[in-house]
C-alpha atoms as a PDB file:
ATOM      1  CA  UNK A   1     -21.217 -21.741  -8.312  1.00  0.00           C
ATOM      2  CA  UNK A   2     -17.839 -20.080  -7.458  1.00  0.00           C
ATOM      3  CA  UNK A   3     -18.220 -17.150  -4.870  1.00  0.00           C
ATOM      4  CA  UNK A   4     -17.098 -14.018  -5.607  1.00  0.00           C
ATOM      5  CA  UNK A   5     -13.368 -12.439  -4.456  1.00  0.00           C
ATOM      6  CA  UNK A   6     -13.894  -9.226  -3.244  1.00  0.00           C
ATOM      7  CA  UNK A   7     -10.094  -6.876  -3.491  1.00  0.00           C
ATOM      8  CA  UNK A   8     -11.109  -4.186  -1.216  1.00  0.00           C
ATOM      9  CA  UNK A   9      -8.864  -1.095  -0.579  1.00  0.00           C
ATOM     10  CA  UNK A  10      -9.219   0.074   3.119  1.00  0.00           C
ATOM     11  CA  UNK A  11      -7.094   3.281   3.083  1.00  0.00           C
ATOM     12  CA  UNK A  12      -3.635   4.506   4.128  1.00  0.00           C
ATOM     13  CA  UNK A  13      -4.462   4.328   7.474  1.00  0.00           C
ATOM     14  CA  UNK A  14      -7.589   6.688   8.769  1.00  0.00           C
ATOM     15  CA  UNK A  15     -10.354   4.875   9.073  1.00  0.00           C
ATOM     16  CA  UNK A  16     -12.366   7.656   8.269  1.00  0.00           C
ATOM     17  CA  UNK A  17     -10.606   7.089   4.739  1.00  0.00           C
ATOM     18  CA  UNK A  18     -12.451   3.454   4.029  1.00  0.00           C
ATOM     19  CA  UNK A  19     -15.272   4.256   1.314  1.00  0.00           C
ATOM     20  CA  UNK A  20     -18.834   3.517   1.622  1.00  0.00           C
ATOM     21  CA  UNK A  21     -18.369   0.818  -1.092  1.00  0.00           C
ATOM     22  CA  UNK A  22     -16.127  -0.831   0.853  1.00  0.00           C
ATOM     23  CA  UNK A  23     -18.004  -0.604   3.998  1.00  0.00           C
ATOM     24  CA  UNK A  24     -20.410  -2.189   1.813  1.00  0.00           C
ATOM     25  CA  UNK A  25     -18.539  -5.453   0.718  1.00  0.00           C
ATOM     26  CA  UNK A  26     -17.028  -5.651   3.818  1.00  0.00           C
ATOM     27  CA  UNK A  27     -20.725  -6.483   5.267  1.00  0.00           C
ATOM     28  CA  UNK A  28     -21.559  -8.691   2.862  1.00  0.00           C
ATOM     29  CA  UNK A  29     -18.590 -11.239   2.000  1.00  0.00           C
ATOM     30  CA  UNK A  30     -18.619 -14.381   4.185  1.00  0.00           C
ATOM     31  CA  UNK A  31     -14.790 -14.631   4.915  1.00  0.00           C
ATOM     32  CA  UNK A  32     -12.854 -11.458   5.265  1.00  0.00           C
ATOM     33  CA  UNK A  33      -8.684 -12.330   4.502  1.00  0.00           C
ATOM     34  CA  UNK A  34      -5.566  -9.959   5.537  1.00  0.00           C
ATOM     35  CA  UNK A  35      -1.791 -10.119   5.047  1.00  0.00           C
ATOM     36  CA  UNK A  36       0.516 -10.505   8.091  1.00  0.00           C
ATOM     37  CA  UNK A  37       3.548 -10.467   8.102  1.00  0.00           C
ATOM     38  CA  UNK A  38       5.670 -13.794   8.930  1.00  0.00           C
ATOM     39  CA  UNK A  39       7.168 -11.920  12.096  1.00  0.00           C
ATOM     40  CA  UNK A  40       3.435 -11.169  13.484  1.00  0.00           C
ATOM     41  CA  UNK A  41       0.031 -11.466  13.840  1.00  0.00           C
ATOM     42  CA  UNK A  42      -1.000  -7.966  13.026  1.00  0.00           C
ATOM     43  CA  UNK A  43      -2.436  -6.674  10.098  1.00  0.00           C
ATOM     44  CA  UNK A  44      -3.202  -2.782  10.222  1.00  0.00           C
ATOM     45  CA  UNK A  45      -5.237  -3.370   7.033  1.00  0.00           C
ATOM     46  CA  UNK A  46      -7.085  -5.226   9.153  1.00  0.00           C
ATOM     47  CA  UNK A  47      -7.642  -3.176  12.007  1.00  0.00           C
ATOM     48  CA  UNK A  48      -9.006   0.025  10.091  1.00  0.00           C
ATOM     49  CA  UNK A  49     -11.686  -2.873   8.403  1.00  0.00           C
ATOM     50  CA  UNK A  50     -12.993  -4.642  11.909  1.00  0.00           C
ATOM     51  CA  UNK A  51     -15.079  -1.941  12.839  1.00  0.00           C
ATOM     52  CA  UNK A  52     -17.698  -2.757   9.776  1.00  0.00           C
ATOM     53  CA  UNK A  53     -16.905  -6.896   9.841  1.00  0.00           C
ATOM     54  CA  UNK A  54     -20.108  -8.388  11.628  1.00  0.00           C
ATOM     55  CA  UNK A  55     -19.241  -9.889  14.565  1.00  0.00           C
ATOM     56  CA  UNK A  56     -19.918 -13.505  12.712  1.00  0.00           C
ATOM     57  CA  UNK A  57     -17.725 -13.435   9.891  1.00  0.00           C
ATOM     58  CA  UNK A  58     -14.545 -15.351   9.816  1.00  0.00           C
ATOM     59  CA  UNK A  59     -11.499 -13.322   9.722  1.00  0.00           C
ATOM     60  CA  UNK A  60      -8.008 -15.060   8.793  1.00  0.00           C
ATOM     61  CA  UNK A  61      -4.941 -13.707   8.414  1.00  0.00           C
ATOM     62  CA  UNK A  62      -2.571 -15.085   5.307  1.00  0.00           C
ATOM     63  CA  UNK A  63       0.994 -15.020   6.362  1.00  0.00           C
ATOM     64  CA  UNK A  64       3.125 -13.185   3.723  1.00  0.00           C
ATOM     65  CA  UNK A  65       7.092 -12.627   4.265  1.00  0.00           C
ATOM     66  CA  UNK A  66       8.366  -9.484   4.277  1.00  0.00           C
ATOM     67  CA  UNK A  67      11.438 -10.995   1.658  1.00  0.00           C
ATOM     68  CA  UNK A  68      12.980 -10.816  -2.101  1.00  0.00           C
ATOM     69  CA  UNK A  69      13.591 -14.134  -1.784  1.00  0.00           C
ATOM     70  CA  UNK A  70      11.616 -15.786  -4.686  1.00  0.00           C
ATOM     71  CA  UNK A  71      10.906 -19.377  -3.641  1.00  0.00           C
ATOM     72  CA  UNK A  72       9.890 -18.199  -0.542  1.00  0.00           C
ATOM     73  CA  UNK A  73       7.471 -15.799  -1.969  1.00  0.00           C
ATOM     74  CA  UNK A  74       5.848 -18.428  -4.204  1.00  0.00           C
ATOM     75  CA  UNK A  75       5.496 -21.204  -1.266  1.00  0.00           C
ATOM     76  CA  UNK A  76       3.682 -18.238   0.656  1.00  0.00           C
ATOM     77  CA  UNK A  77       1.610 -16.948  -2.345  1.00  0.00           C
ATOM     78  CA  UNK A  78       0.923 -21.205  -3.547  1.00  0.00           C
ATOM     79  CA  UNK A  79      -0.668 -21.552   0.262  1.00  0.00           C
ATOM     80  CA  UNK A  80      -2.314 -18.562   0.487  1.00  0.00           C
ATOM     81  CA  UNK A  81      -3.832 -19.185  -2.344  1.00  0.00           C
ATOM     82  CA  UNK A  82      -5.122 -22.552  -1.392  1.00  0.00           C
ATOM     83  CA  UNK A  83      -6.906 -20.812   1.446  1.00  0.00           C
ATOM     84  CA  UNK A  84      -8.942 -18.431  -0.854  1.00  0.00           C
ATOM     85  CA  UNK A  85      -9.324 -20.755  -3.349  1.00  0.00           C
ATOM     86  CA  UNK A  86     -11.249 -23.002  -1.047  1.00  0.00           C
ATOM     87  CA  UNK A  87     -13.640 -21.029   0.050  1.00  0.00           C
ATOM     88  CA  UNK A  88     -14.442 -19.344  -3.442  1.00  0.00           C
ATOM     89  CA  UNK A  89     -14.900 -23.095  -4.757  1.00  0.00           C
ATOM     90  CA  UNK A  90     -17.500 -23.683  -1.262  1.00  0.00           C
ATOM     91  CA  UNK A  91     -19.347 -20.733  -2.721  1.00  0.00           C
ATOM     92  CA  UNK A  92     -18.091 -18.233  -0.535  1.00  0.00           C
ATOM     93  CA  UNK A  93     -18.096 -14.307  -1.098  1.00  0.00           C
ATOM     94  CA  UNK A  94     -14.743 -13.821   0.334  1.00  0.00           C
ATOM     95  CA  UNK A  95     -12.740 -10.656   0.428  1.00  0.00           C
ATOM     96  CA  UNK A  96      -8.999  -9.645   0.742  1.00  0.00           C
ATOM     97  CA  UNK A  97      -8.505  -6.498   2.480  1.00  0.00           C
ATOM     98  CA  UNK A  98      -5.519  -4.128   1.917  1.00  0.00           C
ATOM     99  CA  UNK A  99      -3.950  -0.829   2.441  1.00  0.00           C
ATOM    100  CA  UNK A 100      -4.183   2.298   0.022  1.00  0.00           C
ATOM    101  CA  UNK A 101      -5.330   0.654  -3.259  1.00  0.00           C
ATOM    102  CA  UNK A 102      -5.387  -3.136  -4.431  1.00  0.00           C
ATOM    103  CA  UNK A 103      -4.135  -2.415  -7.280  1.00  0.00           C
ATOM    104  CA  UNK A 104      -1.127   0.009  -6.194  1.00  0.00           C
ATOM    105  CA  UNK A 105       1.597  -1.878  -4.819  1.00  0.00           C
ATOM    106  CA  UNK A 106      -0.933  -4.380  -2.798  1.00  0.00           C
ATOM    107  CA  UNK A 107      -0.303  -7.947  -2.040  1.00  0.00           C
ATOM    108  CA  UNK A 108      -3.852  -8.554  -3.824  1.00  0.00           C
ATOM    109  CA  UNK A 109      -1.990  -7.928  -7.131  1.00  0.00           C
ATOM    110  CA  UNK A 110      -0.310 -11.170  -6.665  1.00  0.00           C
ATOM    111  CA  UNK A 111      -2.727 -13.227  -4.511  1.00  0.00           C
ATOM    112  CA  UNK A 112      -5.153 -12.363  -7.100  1.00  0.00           C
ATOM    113  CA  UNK A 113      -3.133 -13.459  -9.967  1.00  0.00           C
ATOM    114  CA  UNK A 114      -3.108 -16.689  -8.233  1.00  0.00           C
ATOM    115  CA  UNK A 115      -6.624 -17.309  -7.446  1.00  0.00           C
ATOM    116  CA  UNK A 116      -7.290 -16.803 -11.334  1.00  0.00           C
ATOM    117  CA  UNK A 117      -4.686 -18.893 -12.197  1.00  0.00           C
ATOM    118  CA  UNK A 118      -6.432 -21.993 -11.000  1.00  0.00           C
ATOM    119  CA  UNK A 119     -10.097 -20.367 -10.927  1.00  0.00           C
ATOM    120  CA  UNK A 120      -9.763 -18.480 -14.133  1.00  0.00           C
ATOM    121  CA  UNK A 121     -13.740 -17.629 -14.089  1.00  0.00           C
ATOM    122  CA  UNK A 122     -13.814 -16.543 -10.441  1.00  0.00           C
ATOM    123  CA  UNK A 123     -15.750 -13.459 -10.016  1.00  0.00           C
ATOM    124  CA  UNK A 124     -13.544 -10.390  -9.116  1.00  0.00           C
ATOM    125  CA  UNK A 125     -14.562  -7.059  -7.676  1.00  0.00           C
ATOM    126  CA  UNK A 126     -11.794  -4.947  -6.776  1.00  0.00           C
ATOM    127  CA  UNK A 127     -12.901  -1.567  -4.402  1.00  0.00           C
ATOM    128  CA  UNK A 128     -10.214   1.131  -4.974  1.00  0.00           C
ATOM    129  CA  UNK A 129      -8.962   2.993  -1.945  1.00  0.00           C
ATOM    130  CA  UNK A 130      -7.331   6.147  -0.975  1.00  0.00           C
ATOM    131  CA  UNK A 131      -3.415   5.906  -1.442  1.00  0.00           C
ATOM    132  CA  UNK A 132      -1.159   6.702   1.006  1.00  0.00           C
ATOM    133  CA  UNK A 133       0.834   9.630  -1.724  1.00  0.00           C
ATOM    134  CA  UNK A 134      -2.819  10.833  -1.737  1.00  0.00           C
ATOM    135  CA  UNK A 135      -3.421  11.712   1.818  1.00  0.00           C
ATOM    136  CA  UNK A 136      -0.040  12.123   2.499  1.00  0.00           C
ATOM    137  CA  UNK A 137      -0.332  15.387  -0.607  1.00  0.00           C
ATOM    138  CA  UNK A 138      -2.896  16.429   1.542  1.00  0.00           C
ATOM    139  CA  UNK A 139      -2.025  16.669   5.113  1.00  0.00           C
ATOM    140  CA  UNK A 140       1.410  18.072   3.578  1.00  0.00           C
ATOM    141  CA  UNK A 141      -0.234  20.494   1.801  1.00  0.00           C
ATOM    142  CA  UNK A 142       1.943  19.418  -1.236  1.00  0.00           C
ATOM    143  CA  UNK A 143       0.041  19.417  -4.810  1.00  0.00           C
ATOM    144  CA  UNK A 144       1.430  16.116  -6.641  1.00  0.00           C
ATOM    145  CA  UNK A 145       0.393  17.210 -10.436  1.00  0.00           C
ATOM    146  CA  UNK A 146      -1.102  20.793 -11.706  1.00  0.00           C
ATOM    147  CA  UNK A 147      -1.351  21.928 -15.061  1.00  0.00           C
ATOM    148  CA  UNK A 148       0.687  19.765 -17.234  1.00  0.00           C
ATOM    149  CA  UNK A 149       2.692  18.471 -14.931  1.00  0.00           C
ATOM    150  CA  UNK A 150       3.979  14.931 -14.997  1.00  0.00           C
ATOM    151  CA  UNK A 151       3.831  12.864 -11.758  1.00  0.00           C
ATOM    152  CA  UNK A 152       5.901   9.649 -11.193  1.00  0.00           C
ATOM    153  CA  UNK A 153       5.173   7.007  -8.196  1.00  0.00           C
ATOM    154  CA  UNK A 154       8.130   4.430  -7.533  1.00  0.00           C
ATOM    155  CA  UNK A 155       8.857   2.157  -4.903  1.00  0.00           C
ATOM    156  CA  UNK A 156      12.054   2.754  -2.563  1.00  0.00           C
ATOM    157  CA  UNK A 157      12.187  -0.612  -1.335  1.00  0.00           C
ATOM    158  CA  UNK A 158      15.529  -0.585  -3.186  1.00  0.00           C
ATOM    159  CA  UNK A 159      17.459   1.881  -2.666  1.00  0.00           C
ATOM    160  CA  UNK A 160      15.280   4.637  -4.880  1.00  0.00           C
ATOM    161  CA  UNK A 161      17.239   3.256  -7.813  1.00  0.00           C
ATOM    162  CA  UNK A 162      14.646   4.314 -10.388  1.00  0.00           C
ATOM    163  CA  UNK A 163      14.819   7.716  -9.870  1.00  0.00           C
ATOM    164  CA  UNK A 164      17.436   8.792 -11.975  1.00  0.00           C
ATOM    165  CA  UNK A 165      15.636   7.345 -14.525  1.00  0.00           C
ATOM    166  CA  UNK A 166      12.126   8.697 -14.203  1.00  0.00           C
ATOM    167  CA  UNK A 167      13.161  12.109 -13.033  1.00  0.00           C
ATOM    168  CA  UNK A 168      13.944  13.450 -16.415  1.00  0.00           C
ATOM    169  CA  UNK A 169      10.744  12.693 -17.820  1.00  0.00           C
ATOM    170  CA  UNK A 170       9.043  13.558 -14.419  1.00  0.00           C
ATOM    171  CA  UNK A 171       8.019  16.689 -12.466  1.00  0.00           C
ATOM    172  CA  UNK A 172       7.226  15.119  -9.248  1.00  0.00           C
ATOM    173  CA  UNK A 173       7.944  11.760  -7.847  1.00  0.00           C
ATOM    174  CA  UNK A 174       6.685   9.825  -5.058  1.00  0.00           C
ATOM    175  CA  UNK A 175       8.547   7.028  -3.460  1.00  0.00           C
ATOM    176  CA  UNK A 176       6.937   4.397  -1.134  1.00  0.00           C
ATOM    177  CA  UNK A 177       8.651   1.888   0.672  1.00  0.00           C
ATOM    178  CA  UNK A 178      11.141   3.996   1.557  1.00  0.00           C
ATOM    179  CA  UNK A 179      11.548   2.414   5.446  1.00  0.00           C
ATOM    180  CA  UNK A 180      14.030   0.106   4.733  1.00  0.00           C
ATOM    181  CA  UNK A 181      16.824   1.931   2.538  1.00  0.00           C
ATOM    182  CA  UNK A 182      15.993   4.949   3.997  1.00  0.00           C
ATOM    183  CA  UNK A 183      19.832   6.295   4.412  1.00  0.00           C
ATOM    184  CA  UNK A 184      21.127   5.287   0.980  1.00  0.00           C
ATOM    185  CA  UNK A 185      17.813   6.774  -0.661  1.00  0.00           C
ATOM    186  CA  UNK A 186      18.612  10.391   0.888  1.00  0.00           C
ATOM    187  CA  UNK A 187      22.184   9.802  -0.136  1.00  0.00           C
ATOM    188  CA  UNK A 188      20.709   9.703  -3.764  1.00  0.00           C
ATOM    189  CA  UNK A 189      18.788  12.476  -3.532  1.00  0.00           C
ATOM    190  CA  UNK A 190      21.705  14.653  -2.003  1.00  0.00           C
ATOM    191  CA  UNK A 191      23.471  13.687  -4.882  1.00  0.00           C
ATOM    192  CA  UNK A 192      21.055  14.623  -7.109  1.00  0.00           C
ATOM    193  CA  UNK A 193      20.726  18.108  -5.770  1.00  0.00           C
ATOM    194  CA  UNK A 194      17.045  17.738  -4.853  1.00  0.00           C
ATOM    195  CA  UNK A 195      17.730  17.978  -1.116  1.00  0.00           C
ATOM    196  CA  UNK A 196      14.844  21.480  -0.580  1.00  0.00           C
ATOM    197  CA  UNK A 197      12.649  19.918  -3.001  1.00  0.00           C
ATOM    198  CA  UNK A 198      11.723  16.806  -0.757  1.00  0.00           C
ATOM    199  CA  UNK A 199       8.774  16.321   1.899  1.00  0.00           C
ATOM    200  CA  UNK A 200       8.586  13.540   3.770  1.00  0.00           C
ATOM    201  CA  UNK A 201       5.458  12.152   5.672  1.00  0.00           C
ATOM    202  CA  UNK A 202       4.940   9.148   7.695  1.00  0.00           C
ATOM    203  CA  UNK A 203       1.917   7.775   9.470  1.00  0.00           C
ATOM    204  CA  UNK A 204      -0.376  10.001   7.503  1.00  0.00           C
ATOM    205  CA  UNK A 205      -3.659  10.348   9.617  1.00  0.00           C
ATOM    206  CA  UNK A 206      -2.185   8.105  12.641  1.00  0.00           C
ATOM    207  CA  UNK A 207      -0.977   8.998  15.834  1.00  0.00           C
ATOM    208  CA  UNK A 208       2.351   9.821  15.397  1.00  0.00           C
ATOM    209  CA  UNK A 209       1.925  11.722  12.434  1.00  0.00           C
ATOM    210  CA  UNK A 210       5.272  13.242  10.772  1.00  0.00           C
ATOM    211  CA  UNK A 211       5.492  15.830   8.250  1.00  0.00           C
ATOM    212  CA  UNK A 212       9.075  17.240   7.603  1.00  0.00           C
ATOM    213  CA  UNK A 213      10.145  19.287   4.727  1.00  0.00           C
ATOM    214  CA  UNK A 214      13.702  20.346   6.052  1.00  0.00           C
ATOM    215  CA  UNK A 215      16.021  17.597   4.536  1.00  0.00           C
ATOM    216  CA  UNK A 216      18.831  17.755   7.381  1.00  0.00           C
ATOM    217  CA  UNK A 217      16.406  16.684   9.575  1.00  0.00           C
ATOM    218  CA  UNK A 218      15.457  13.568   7.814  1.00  0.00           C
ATOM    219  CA  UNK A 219      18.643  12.044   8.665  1.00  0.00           C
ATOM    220  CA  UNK A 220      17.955  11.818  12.286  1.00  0.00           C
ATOM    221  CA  UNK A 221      14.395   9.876  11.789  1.00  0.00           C
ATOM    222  CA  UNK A 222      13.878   6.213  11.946  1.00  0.00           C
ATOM    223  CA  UNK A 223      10.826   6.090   9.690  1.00  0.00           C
ATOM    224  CA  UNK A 224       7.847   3.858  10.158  1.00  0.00           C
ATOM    225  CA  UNK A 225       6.637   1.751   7.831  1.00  0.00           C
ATOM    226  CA  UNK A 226       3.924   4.018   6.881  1.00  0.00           C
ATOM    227  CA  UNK A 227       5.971   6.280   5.435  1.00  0.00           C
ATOM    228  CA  UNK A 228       7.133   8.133   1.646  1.00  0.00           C
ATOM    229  CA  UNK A 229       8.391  11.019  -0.112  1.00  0.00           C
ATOM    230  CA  UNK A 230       7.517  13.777  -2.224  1.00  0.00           C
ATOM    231  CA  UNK A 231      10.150  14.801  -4.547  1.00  0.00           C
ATOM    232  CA  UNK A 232       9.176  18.462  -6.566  1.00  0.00           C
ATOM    233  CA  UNK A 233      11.691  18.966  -8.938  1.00  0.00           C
ATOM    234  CA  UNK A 234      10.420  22.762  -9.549  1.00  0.00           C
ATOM    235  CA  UNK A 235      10.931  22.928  -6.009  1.00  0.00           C
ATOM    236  CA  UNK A 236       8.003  23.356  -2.805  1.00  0.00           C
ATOM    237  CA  UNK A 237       6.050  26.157  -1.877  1.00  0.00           C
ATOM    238  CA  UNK A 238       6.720  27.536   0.864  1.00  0.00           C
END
């Protein structure tokens, strides 16, 4: 009998944040999994989880590189794979644990479509978690949809390029992964003329928090990982 693969949301970062259901799964599975990146062996996902992992249960870490490059992606996501896989086919209750939601921009969107591809009855569960544009609404005090508002989420891993497309159609608009492009995505939205309608929040519930709603200060920040933006095209309250 094939165990049962367990996609479980931890949060964007507050362990507080982690559901009961996941606290839940988290002490029953047999194997607990987490994505590292290639350059380390740290997995923050991980580290809001240990607390409620019995001491006994094997934790592993699946290397994942942080890249566009599309062979490498596949060798990773083949190996990774073969990891899971093995244990599912032992019998195993295994889980995958991953920041915000697993099915919101997660690495278990893809792992997962891998373990199905070659166990195609595998038992899934997937635990939803709190996303980061969630808590970061909240400790911002920034409402993401009222009314009949329409609200957008987008990833700015390149560049923001998508948001001259959804922002007609949109009245708010998140955009994750902005870390990386960070420069050229304010650039956009200078351009754009949305400069006092952004908020931008990093490490939401962390030490270090950020909140910052005064665009000419946004240029001087190096922004964690953990970070996004809130785009309100009516414009914020003050």
């Amino acid at each position: 009998m094939l165990g049962t693969f367990y996609g479980i949301g931890v949060g964007p970062g507050d362990p507080e944040l982690l559901t009961l259901k996941a606290v839940r799964a988290l002490k029953k599975v047999r194997h607990v999994f987490a994505a590292a990146s290639s350059k380390n062996d740290y997995s923050l996902a991980l580290e809001i989880a240990r607390q409620h992992v019995p001491a006994d249960t094997p934790v592993s870490l699946l290397d994942f590189p942080m890249t566009f490059d599309k062979a490498r992606l596949e060798e990773a996501w083949h190996t990774n794979c073969l990891t899971v896989v093995e244990k599912l086919q032992a019998g195993w209750d295994v889980a995958f644990v991953t920041l915000g939601d697993p099915m919101t921009f997660s690495t278990f969107i893809y792992l997962l479509r891998k373990v199905r591809s070659r166990l195609p009855q595998v038992p899934v569960v997937t635990v939803p978690g709190i996303t980061a544009y969630q808590a970061a609404a909240a400790c911002a005090g920034v409402p993401l949809a009222e009314a009949e508002e329409t609200f957008t989420v987008i990833s700015g891993a390149k560049g923001g390029e998508a948001l001259p497309h959804v922002l007609p159609f949109s009245d708010n608009v998140v955009l994750m992964k902005t870390y990386k492009k960070f420069p050229e995505i304010l650039d956009r939205i200078r351009a754009m003329g949305l400069a006092d309608r952004c908020c931008f929040v990093s490490r939401c519930g962390l030490e270090g928090q950020t909140v910052e709603k005064d665009f000419e200060k946004l240029s001087e920040l190096n922004p964690h990982y953990l970070s996004l933006l809130i785009l309100k095209k009516r414009g914020l309250e003050p």
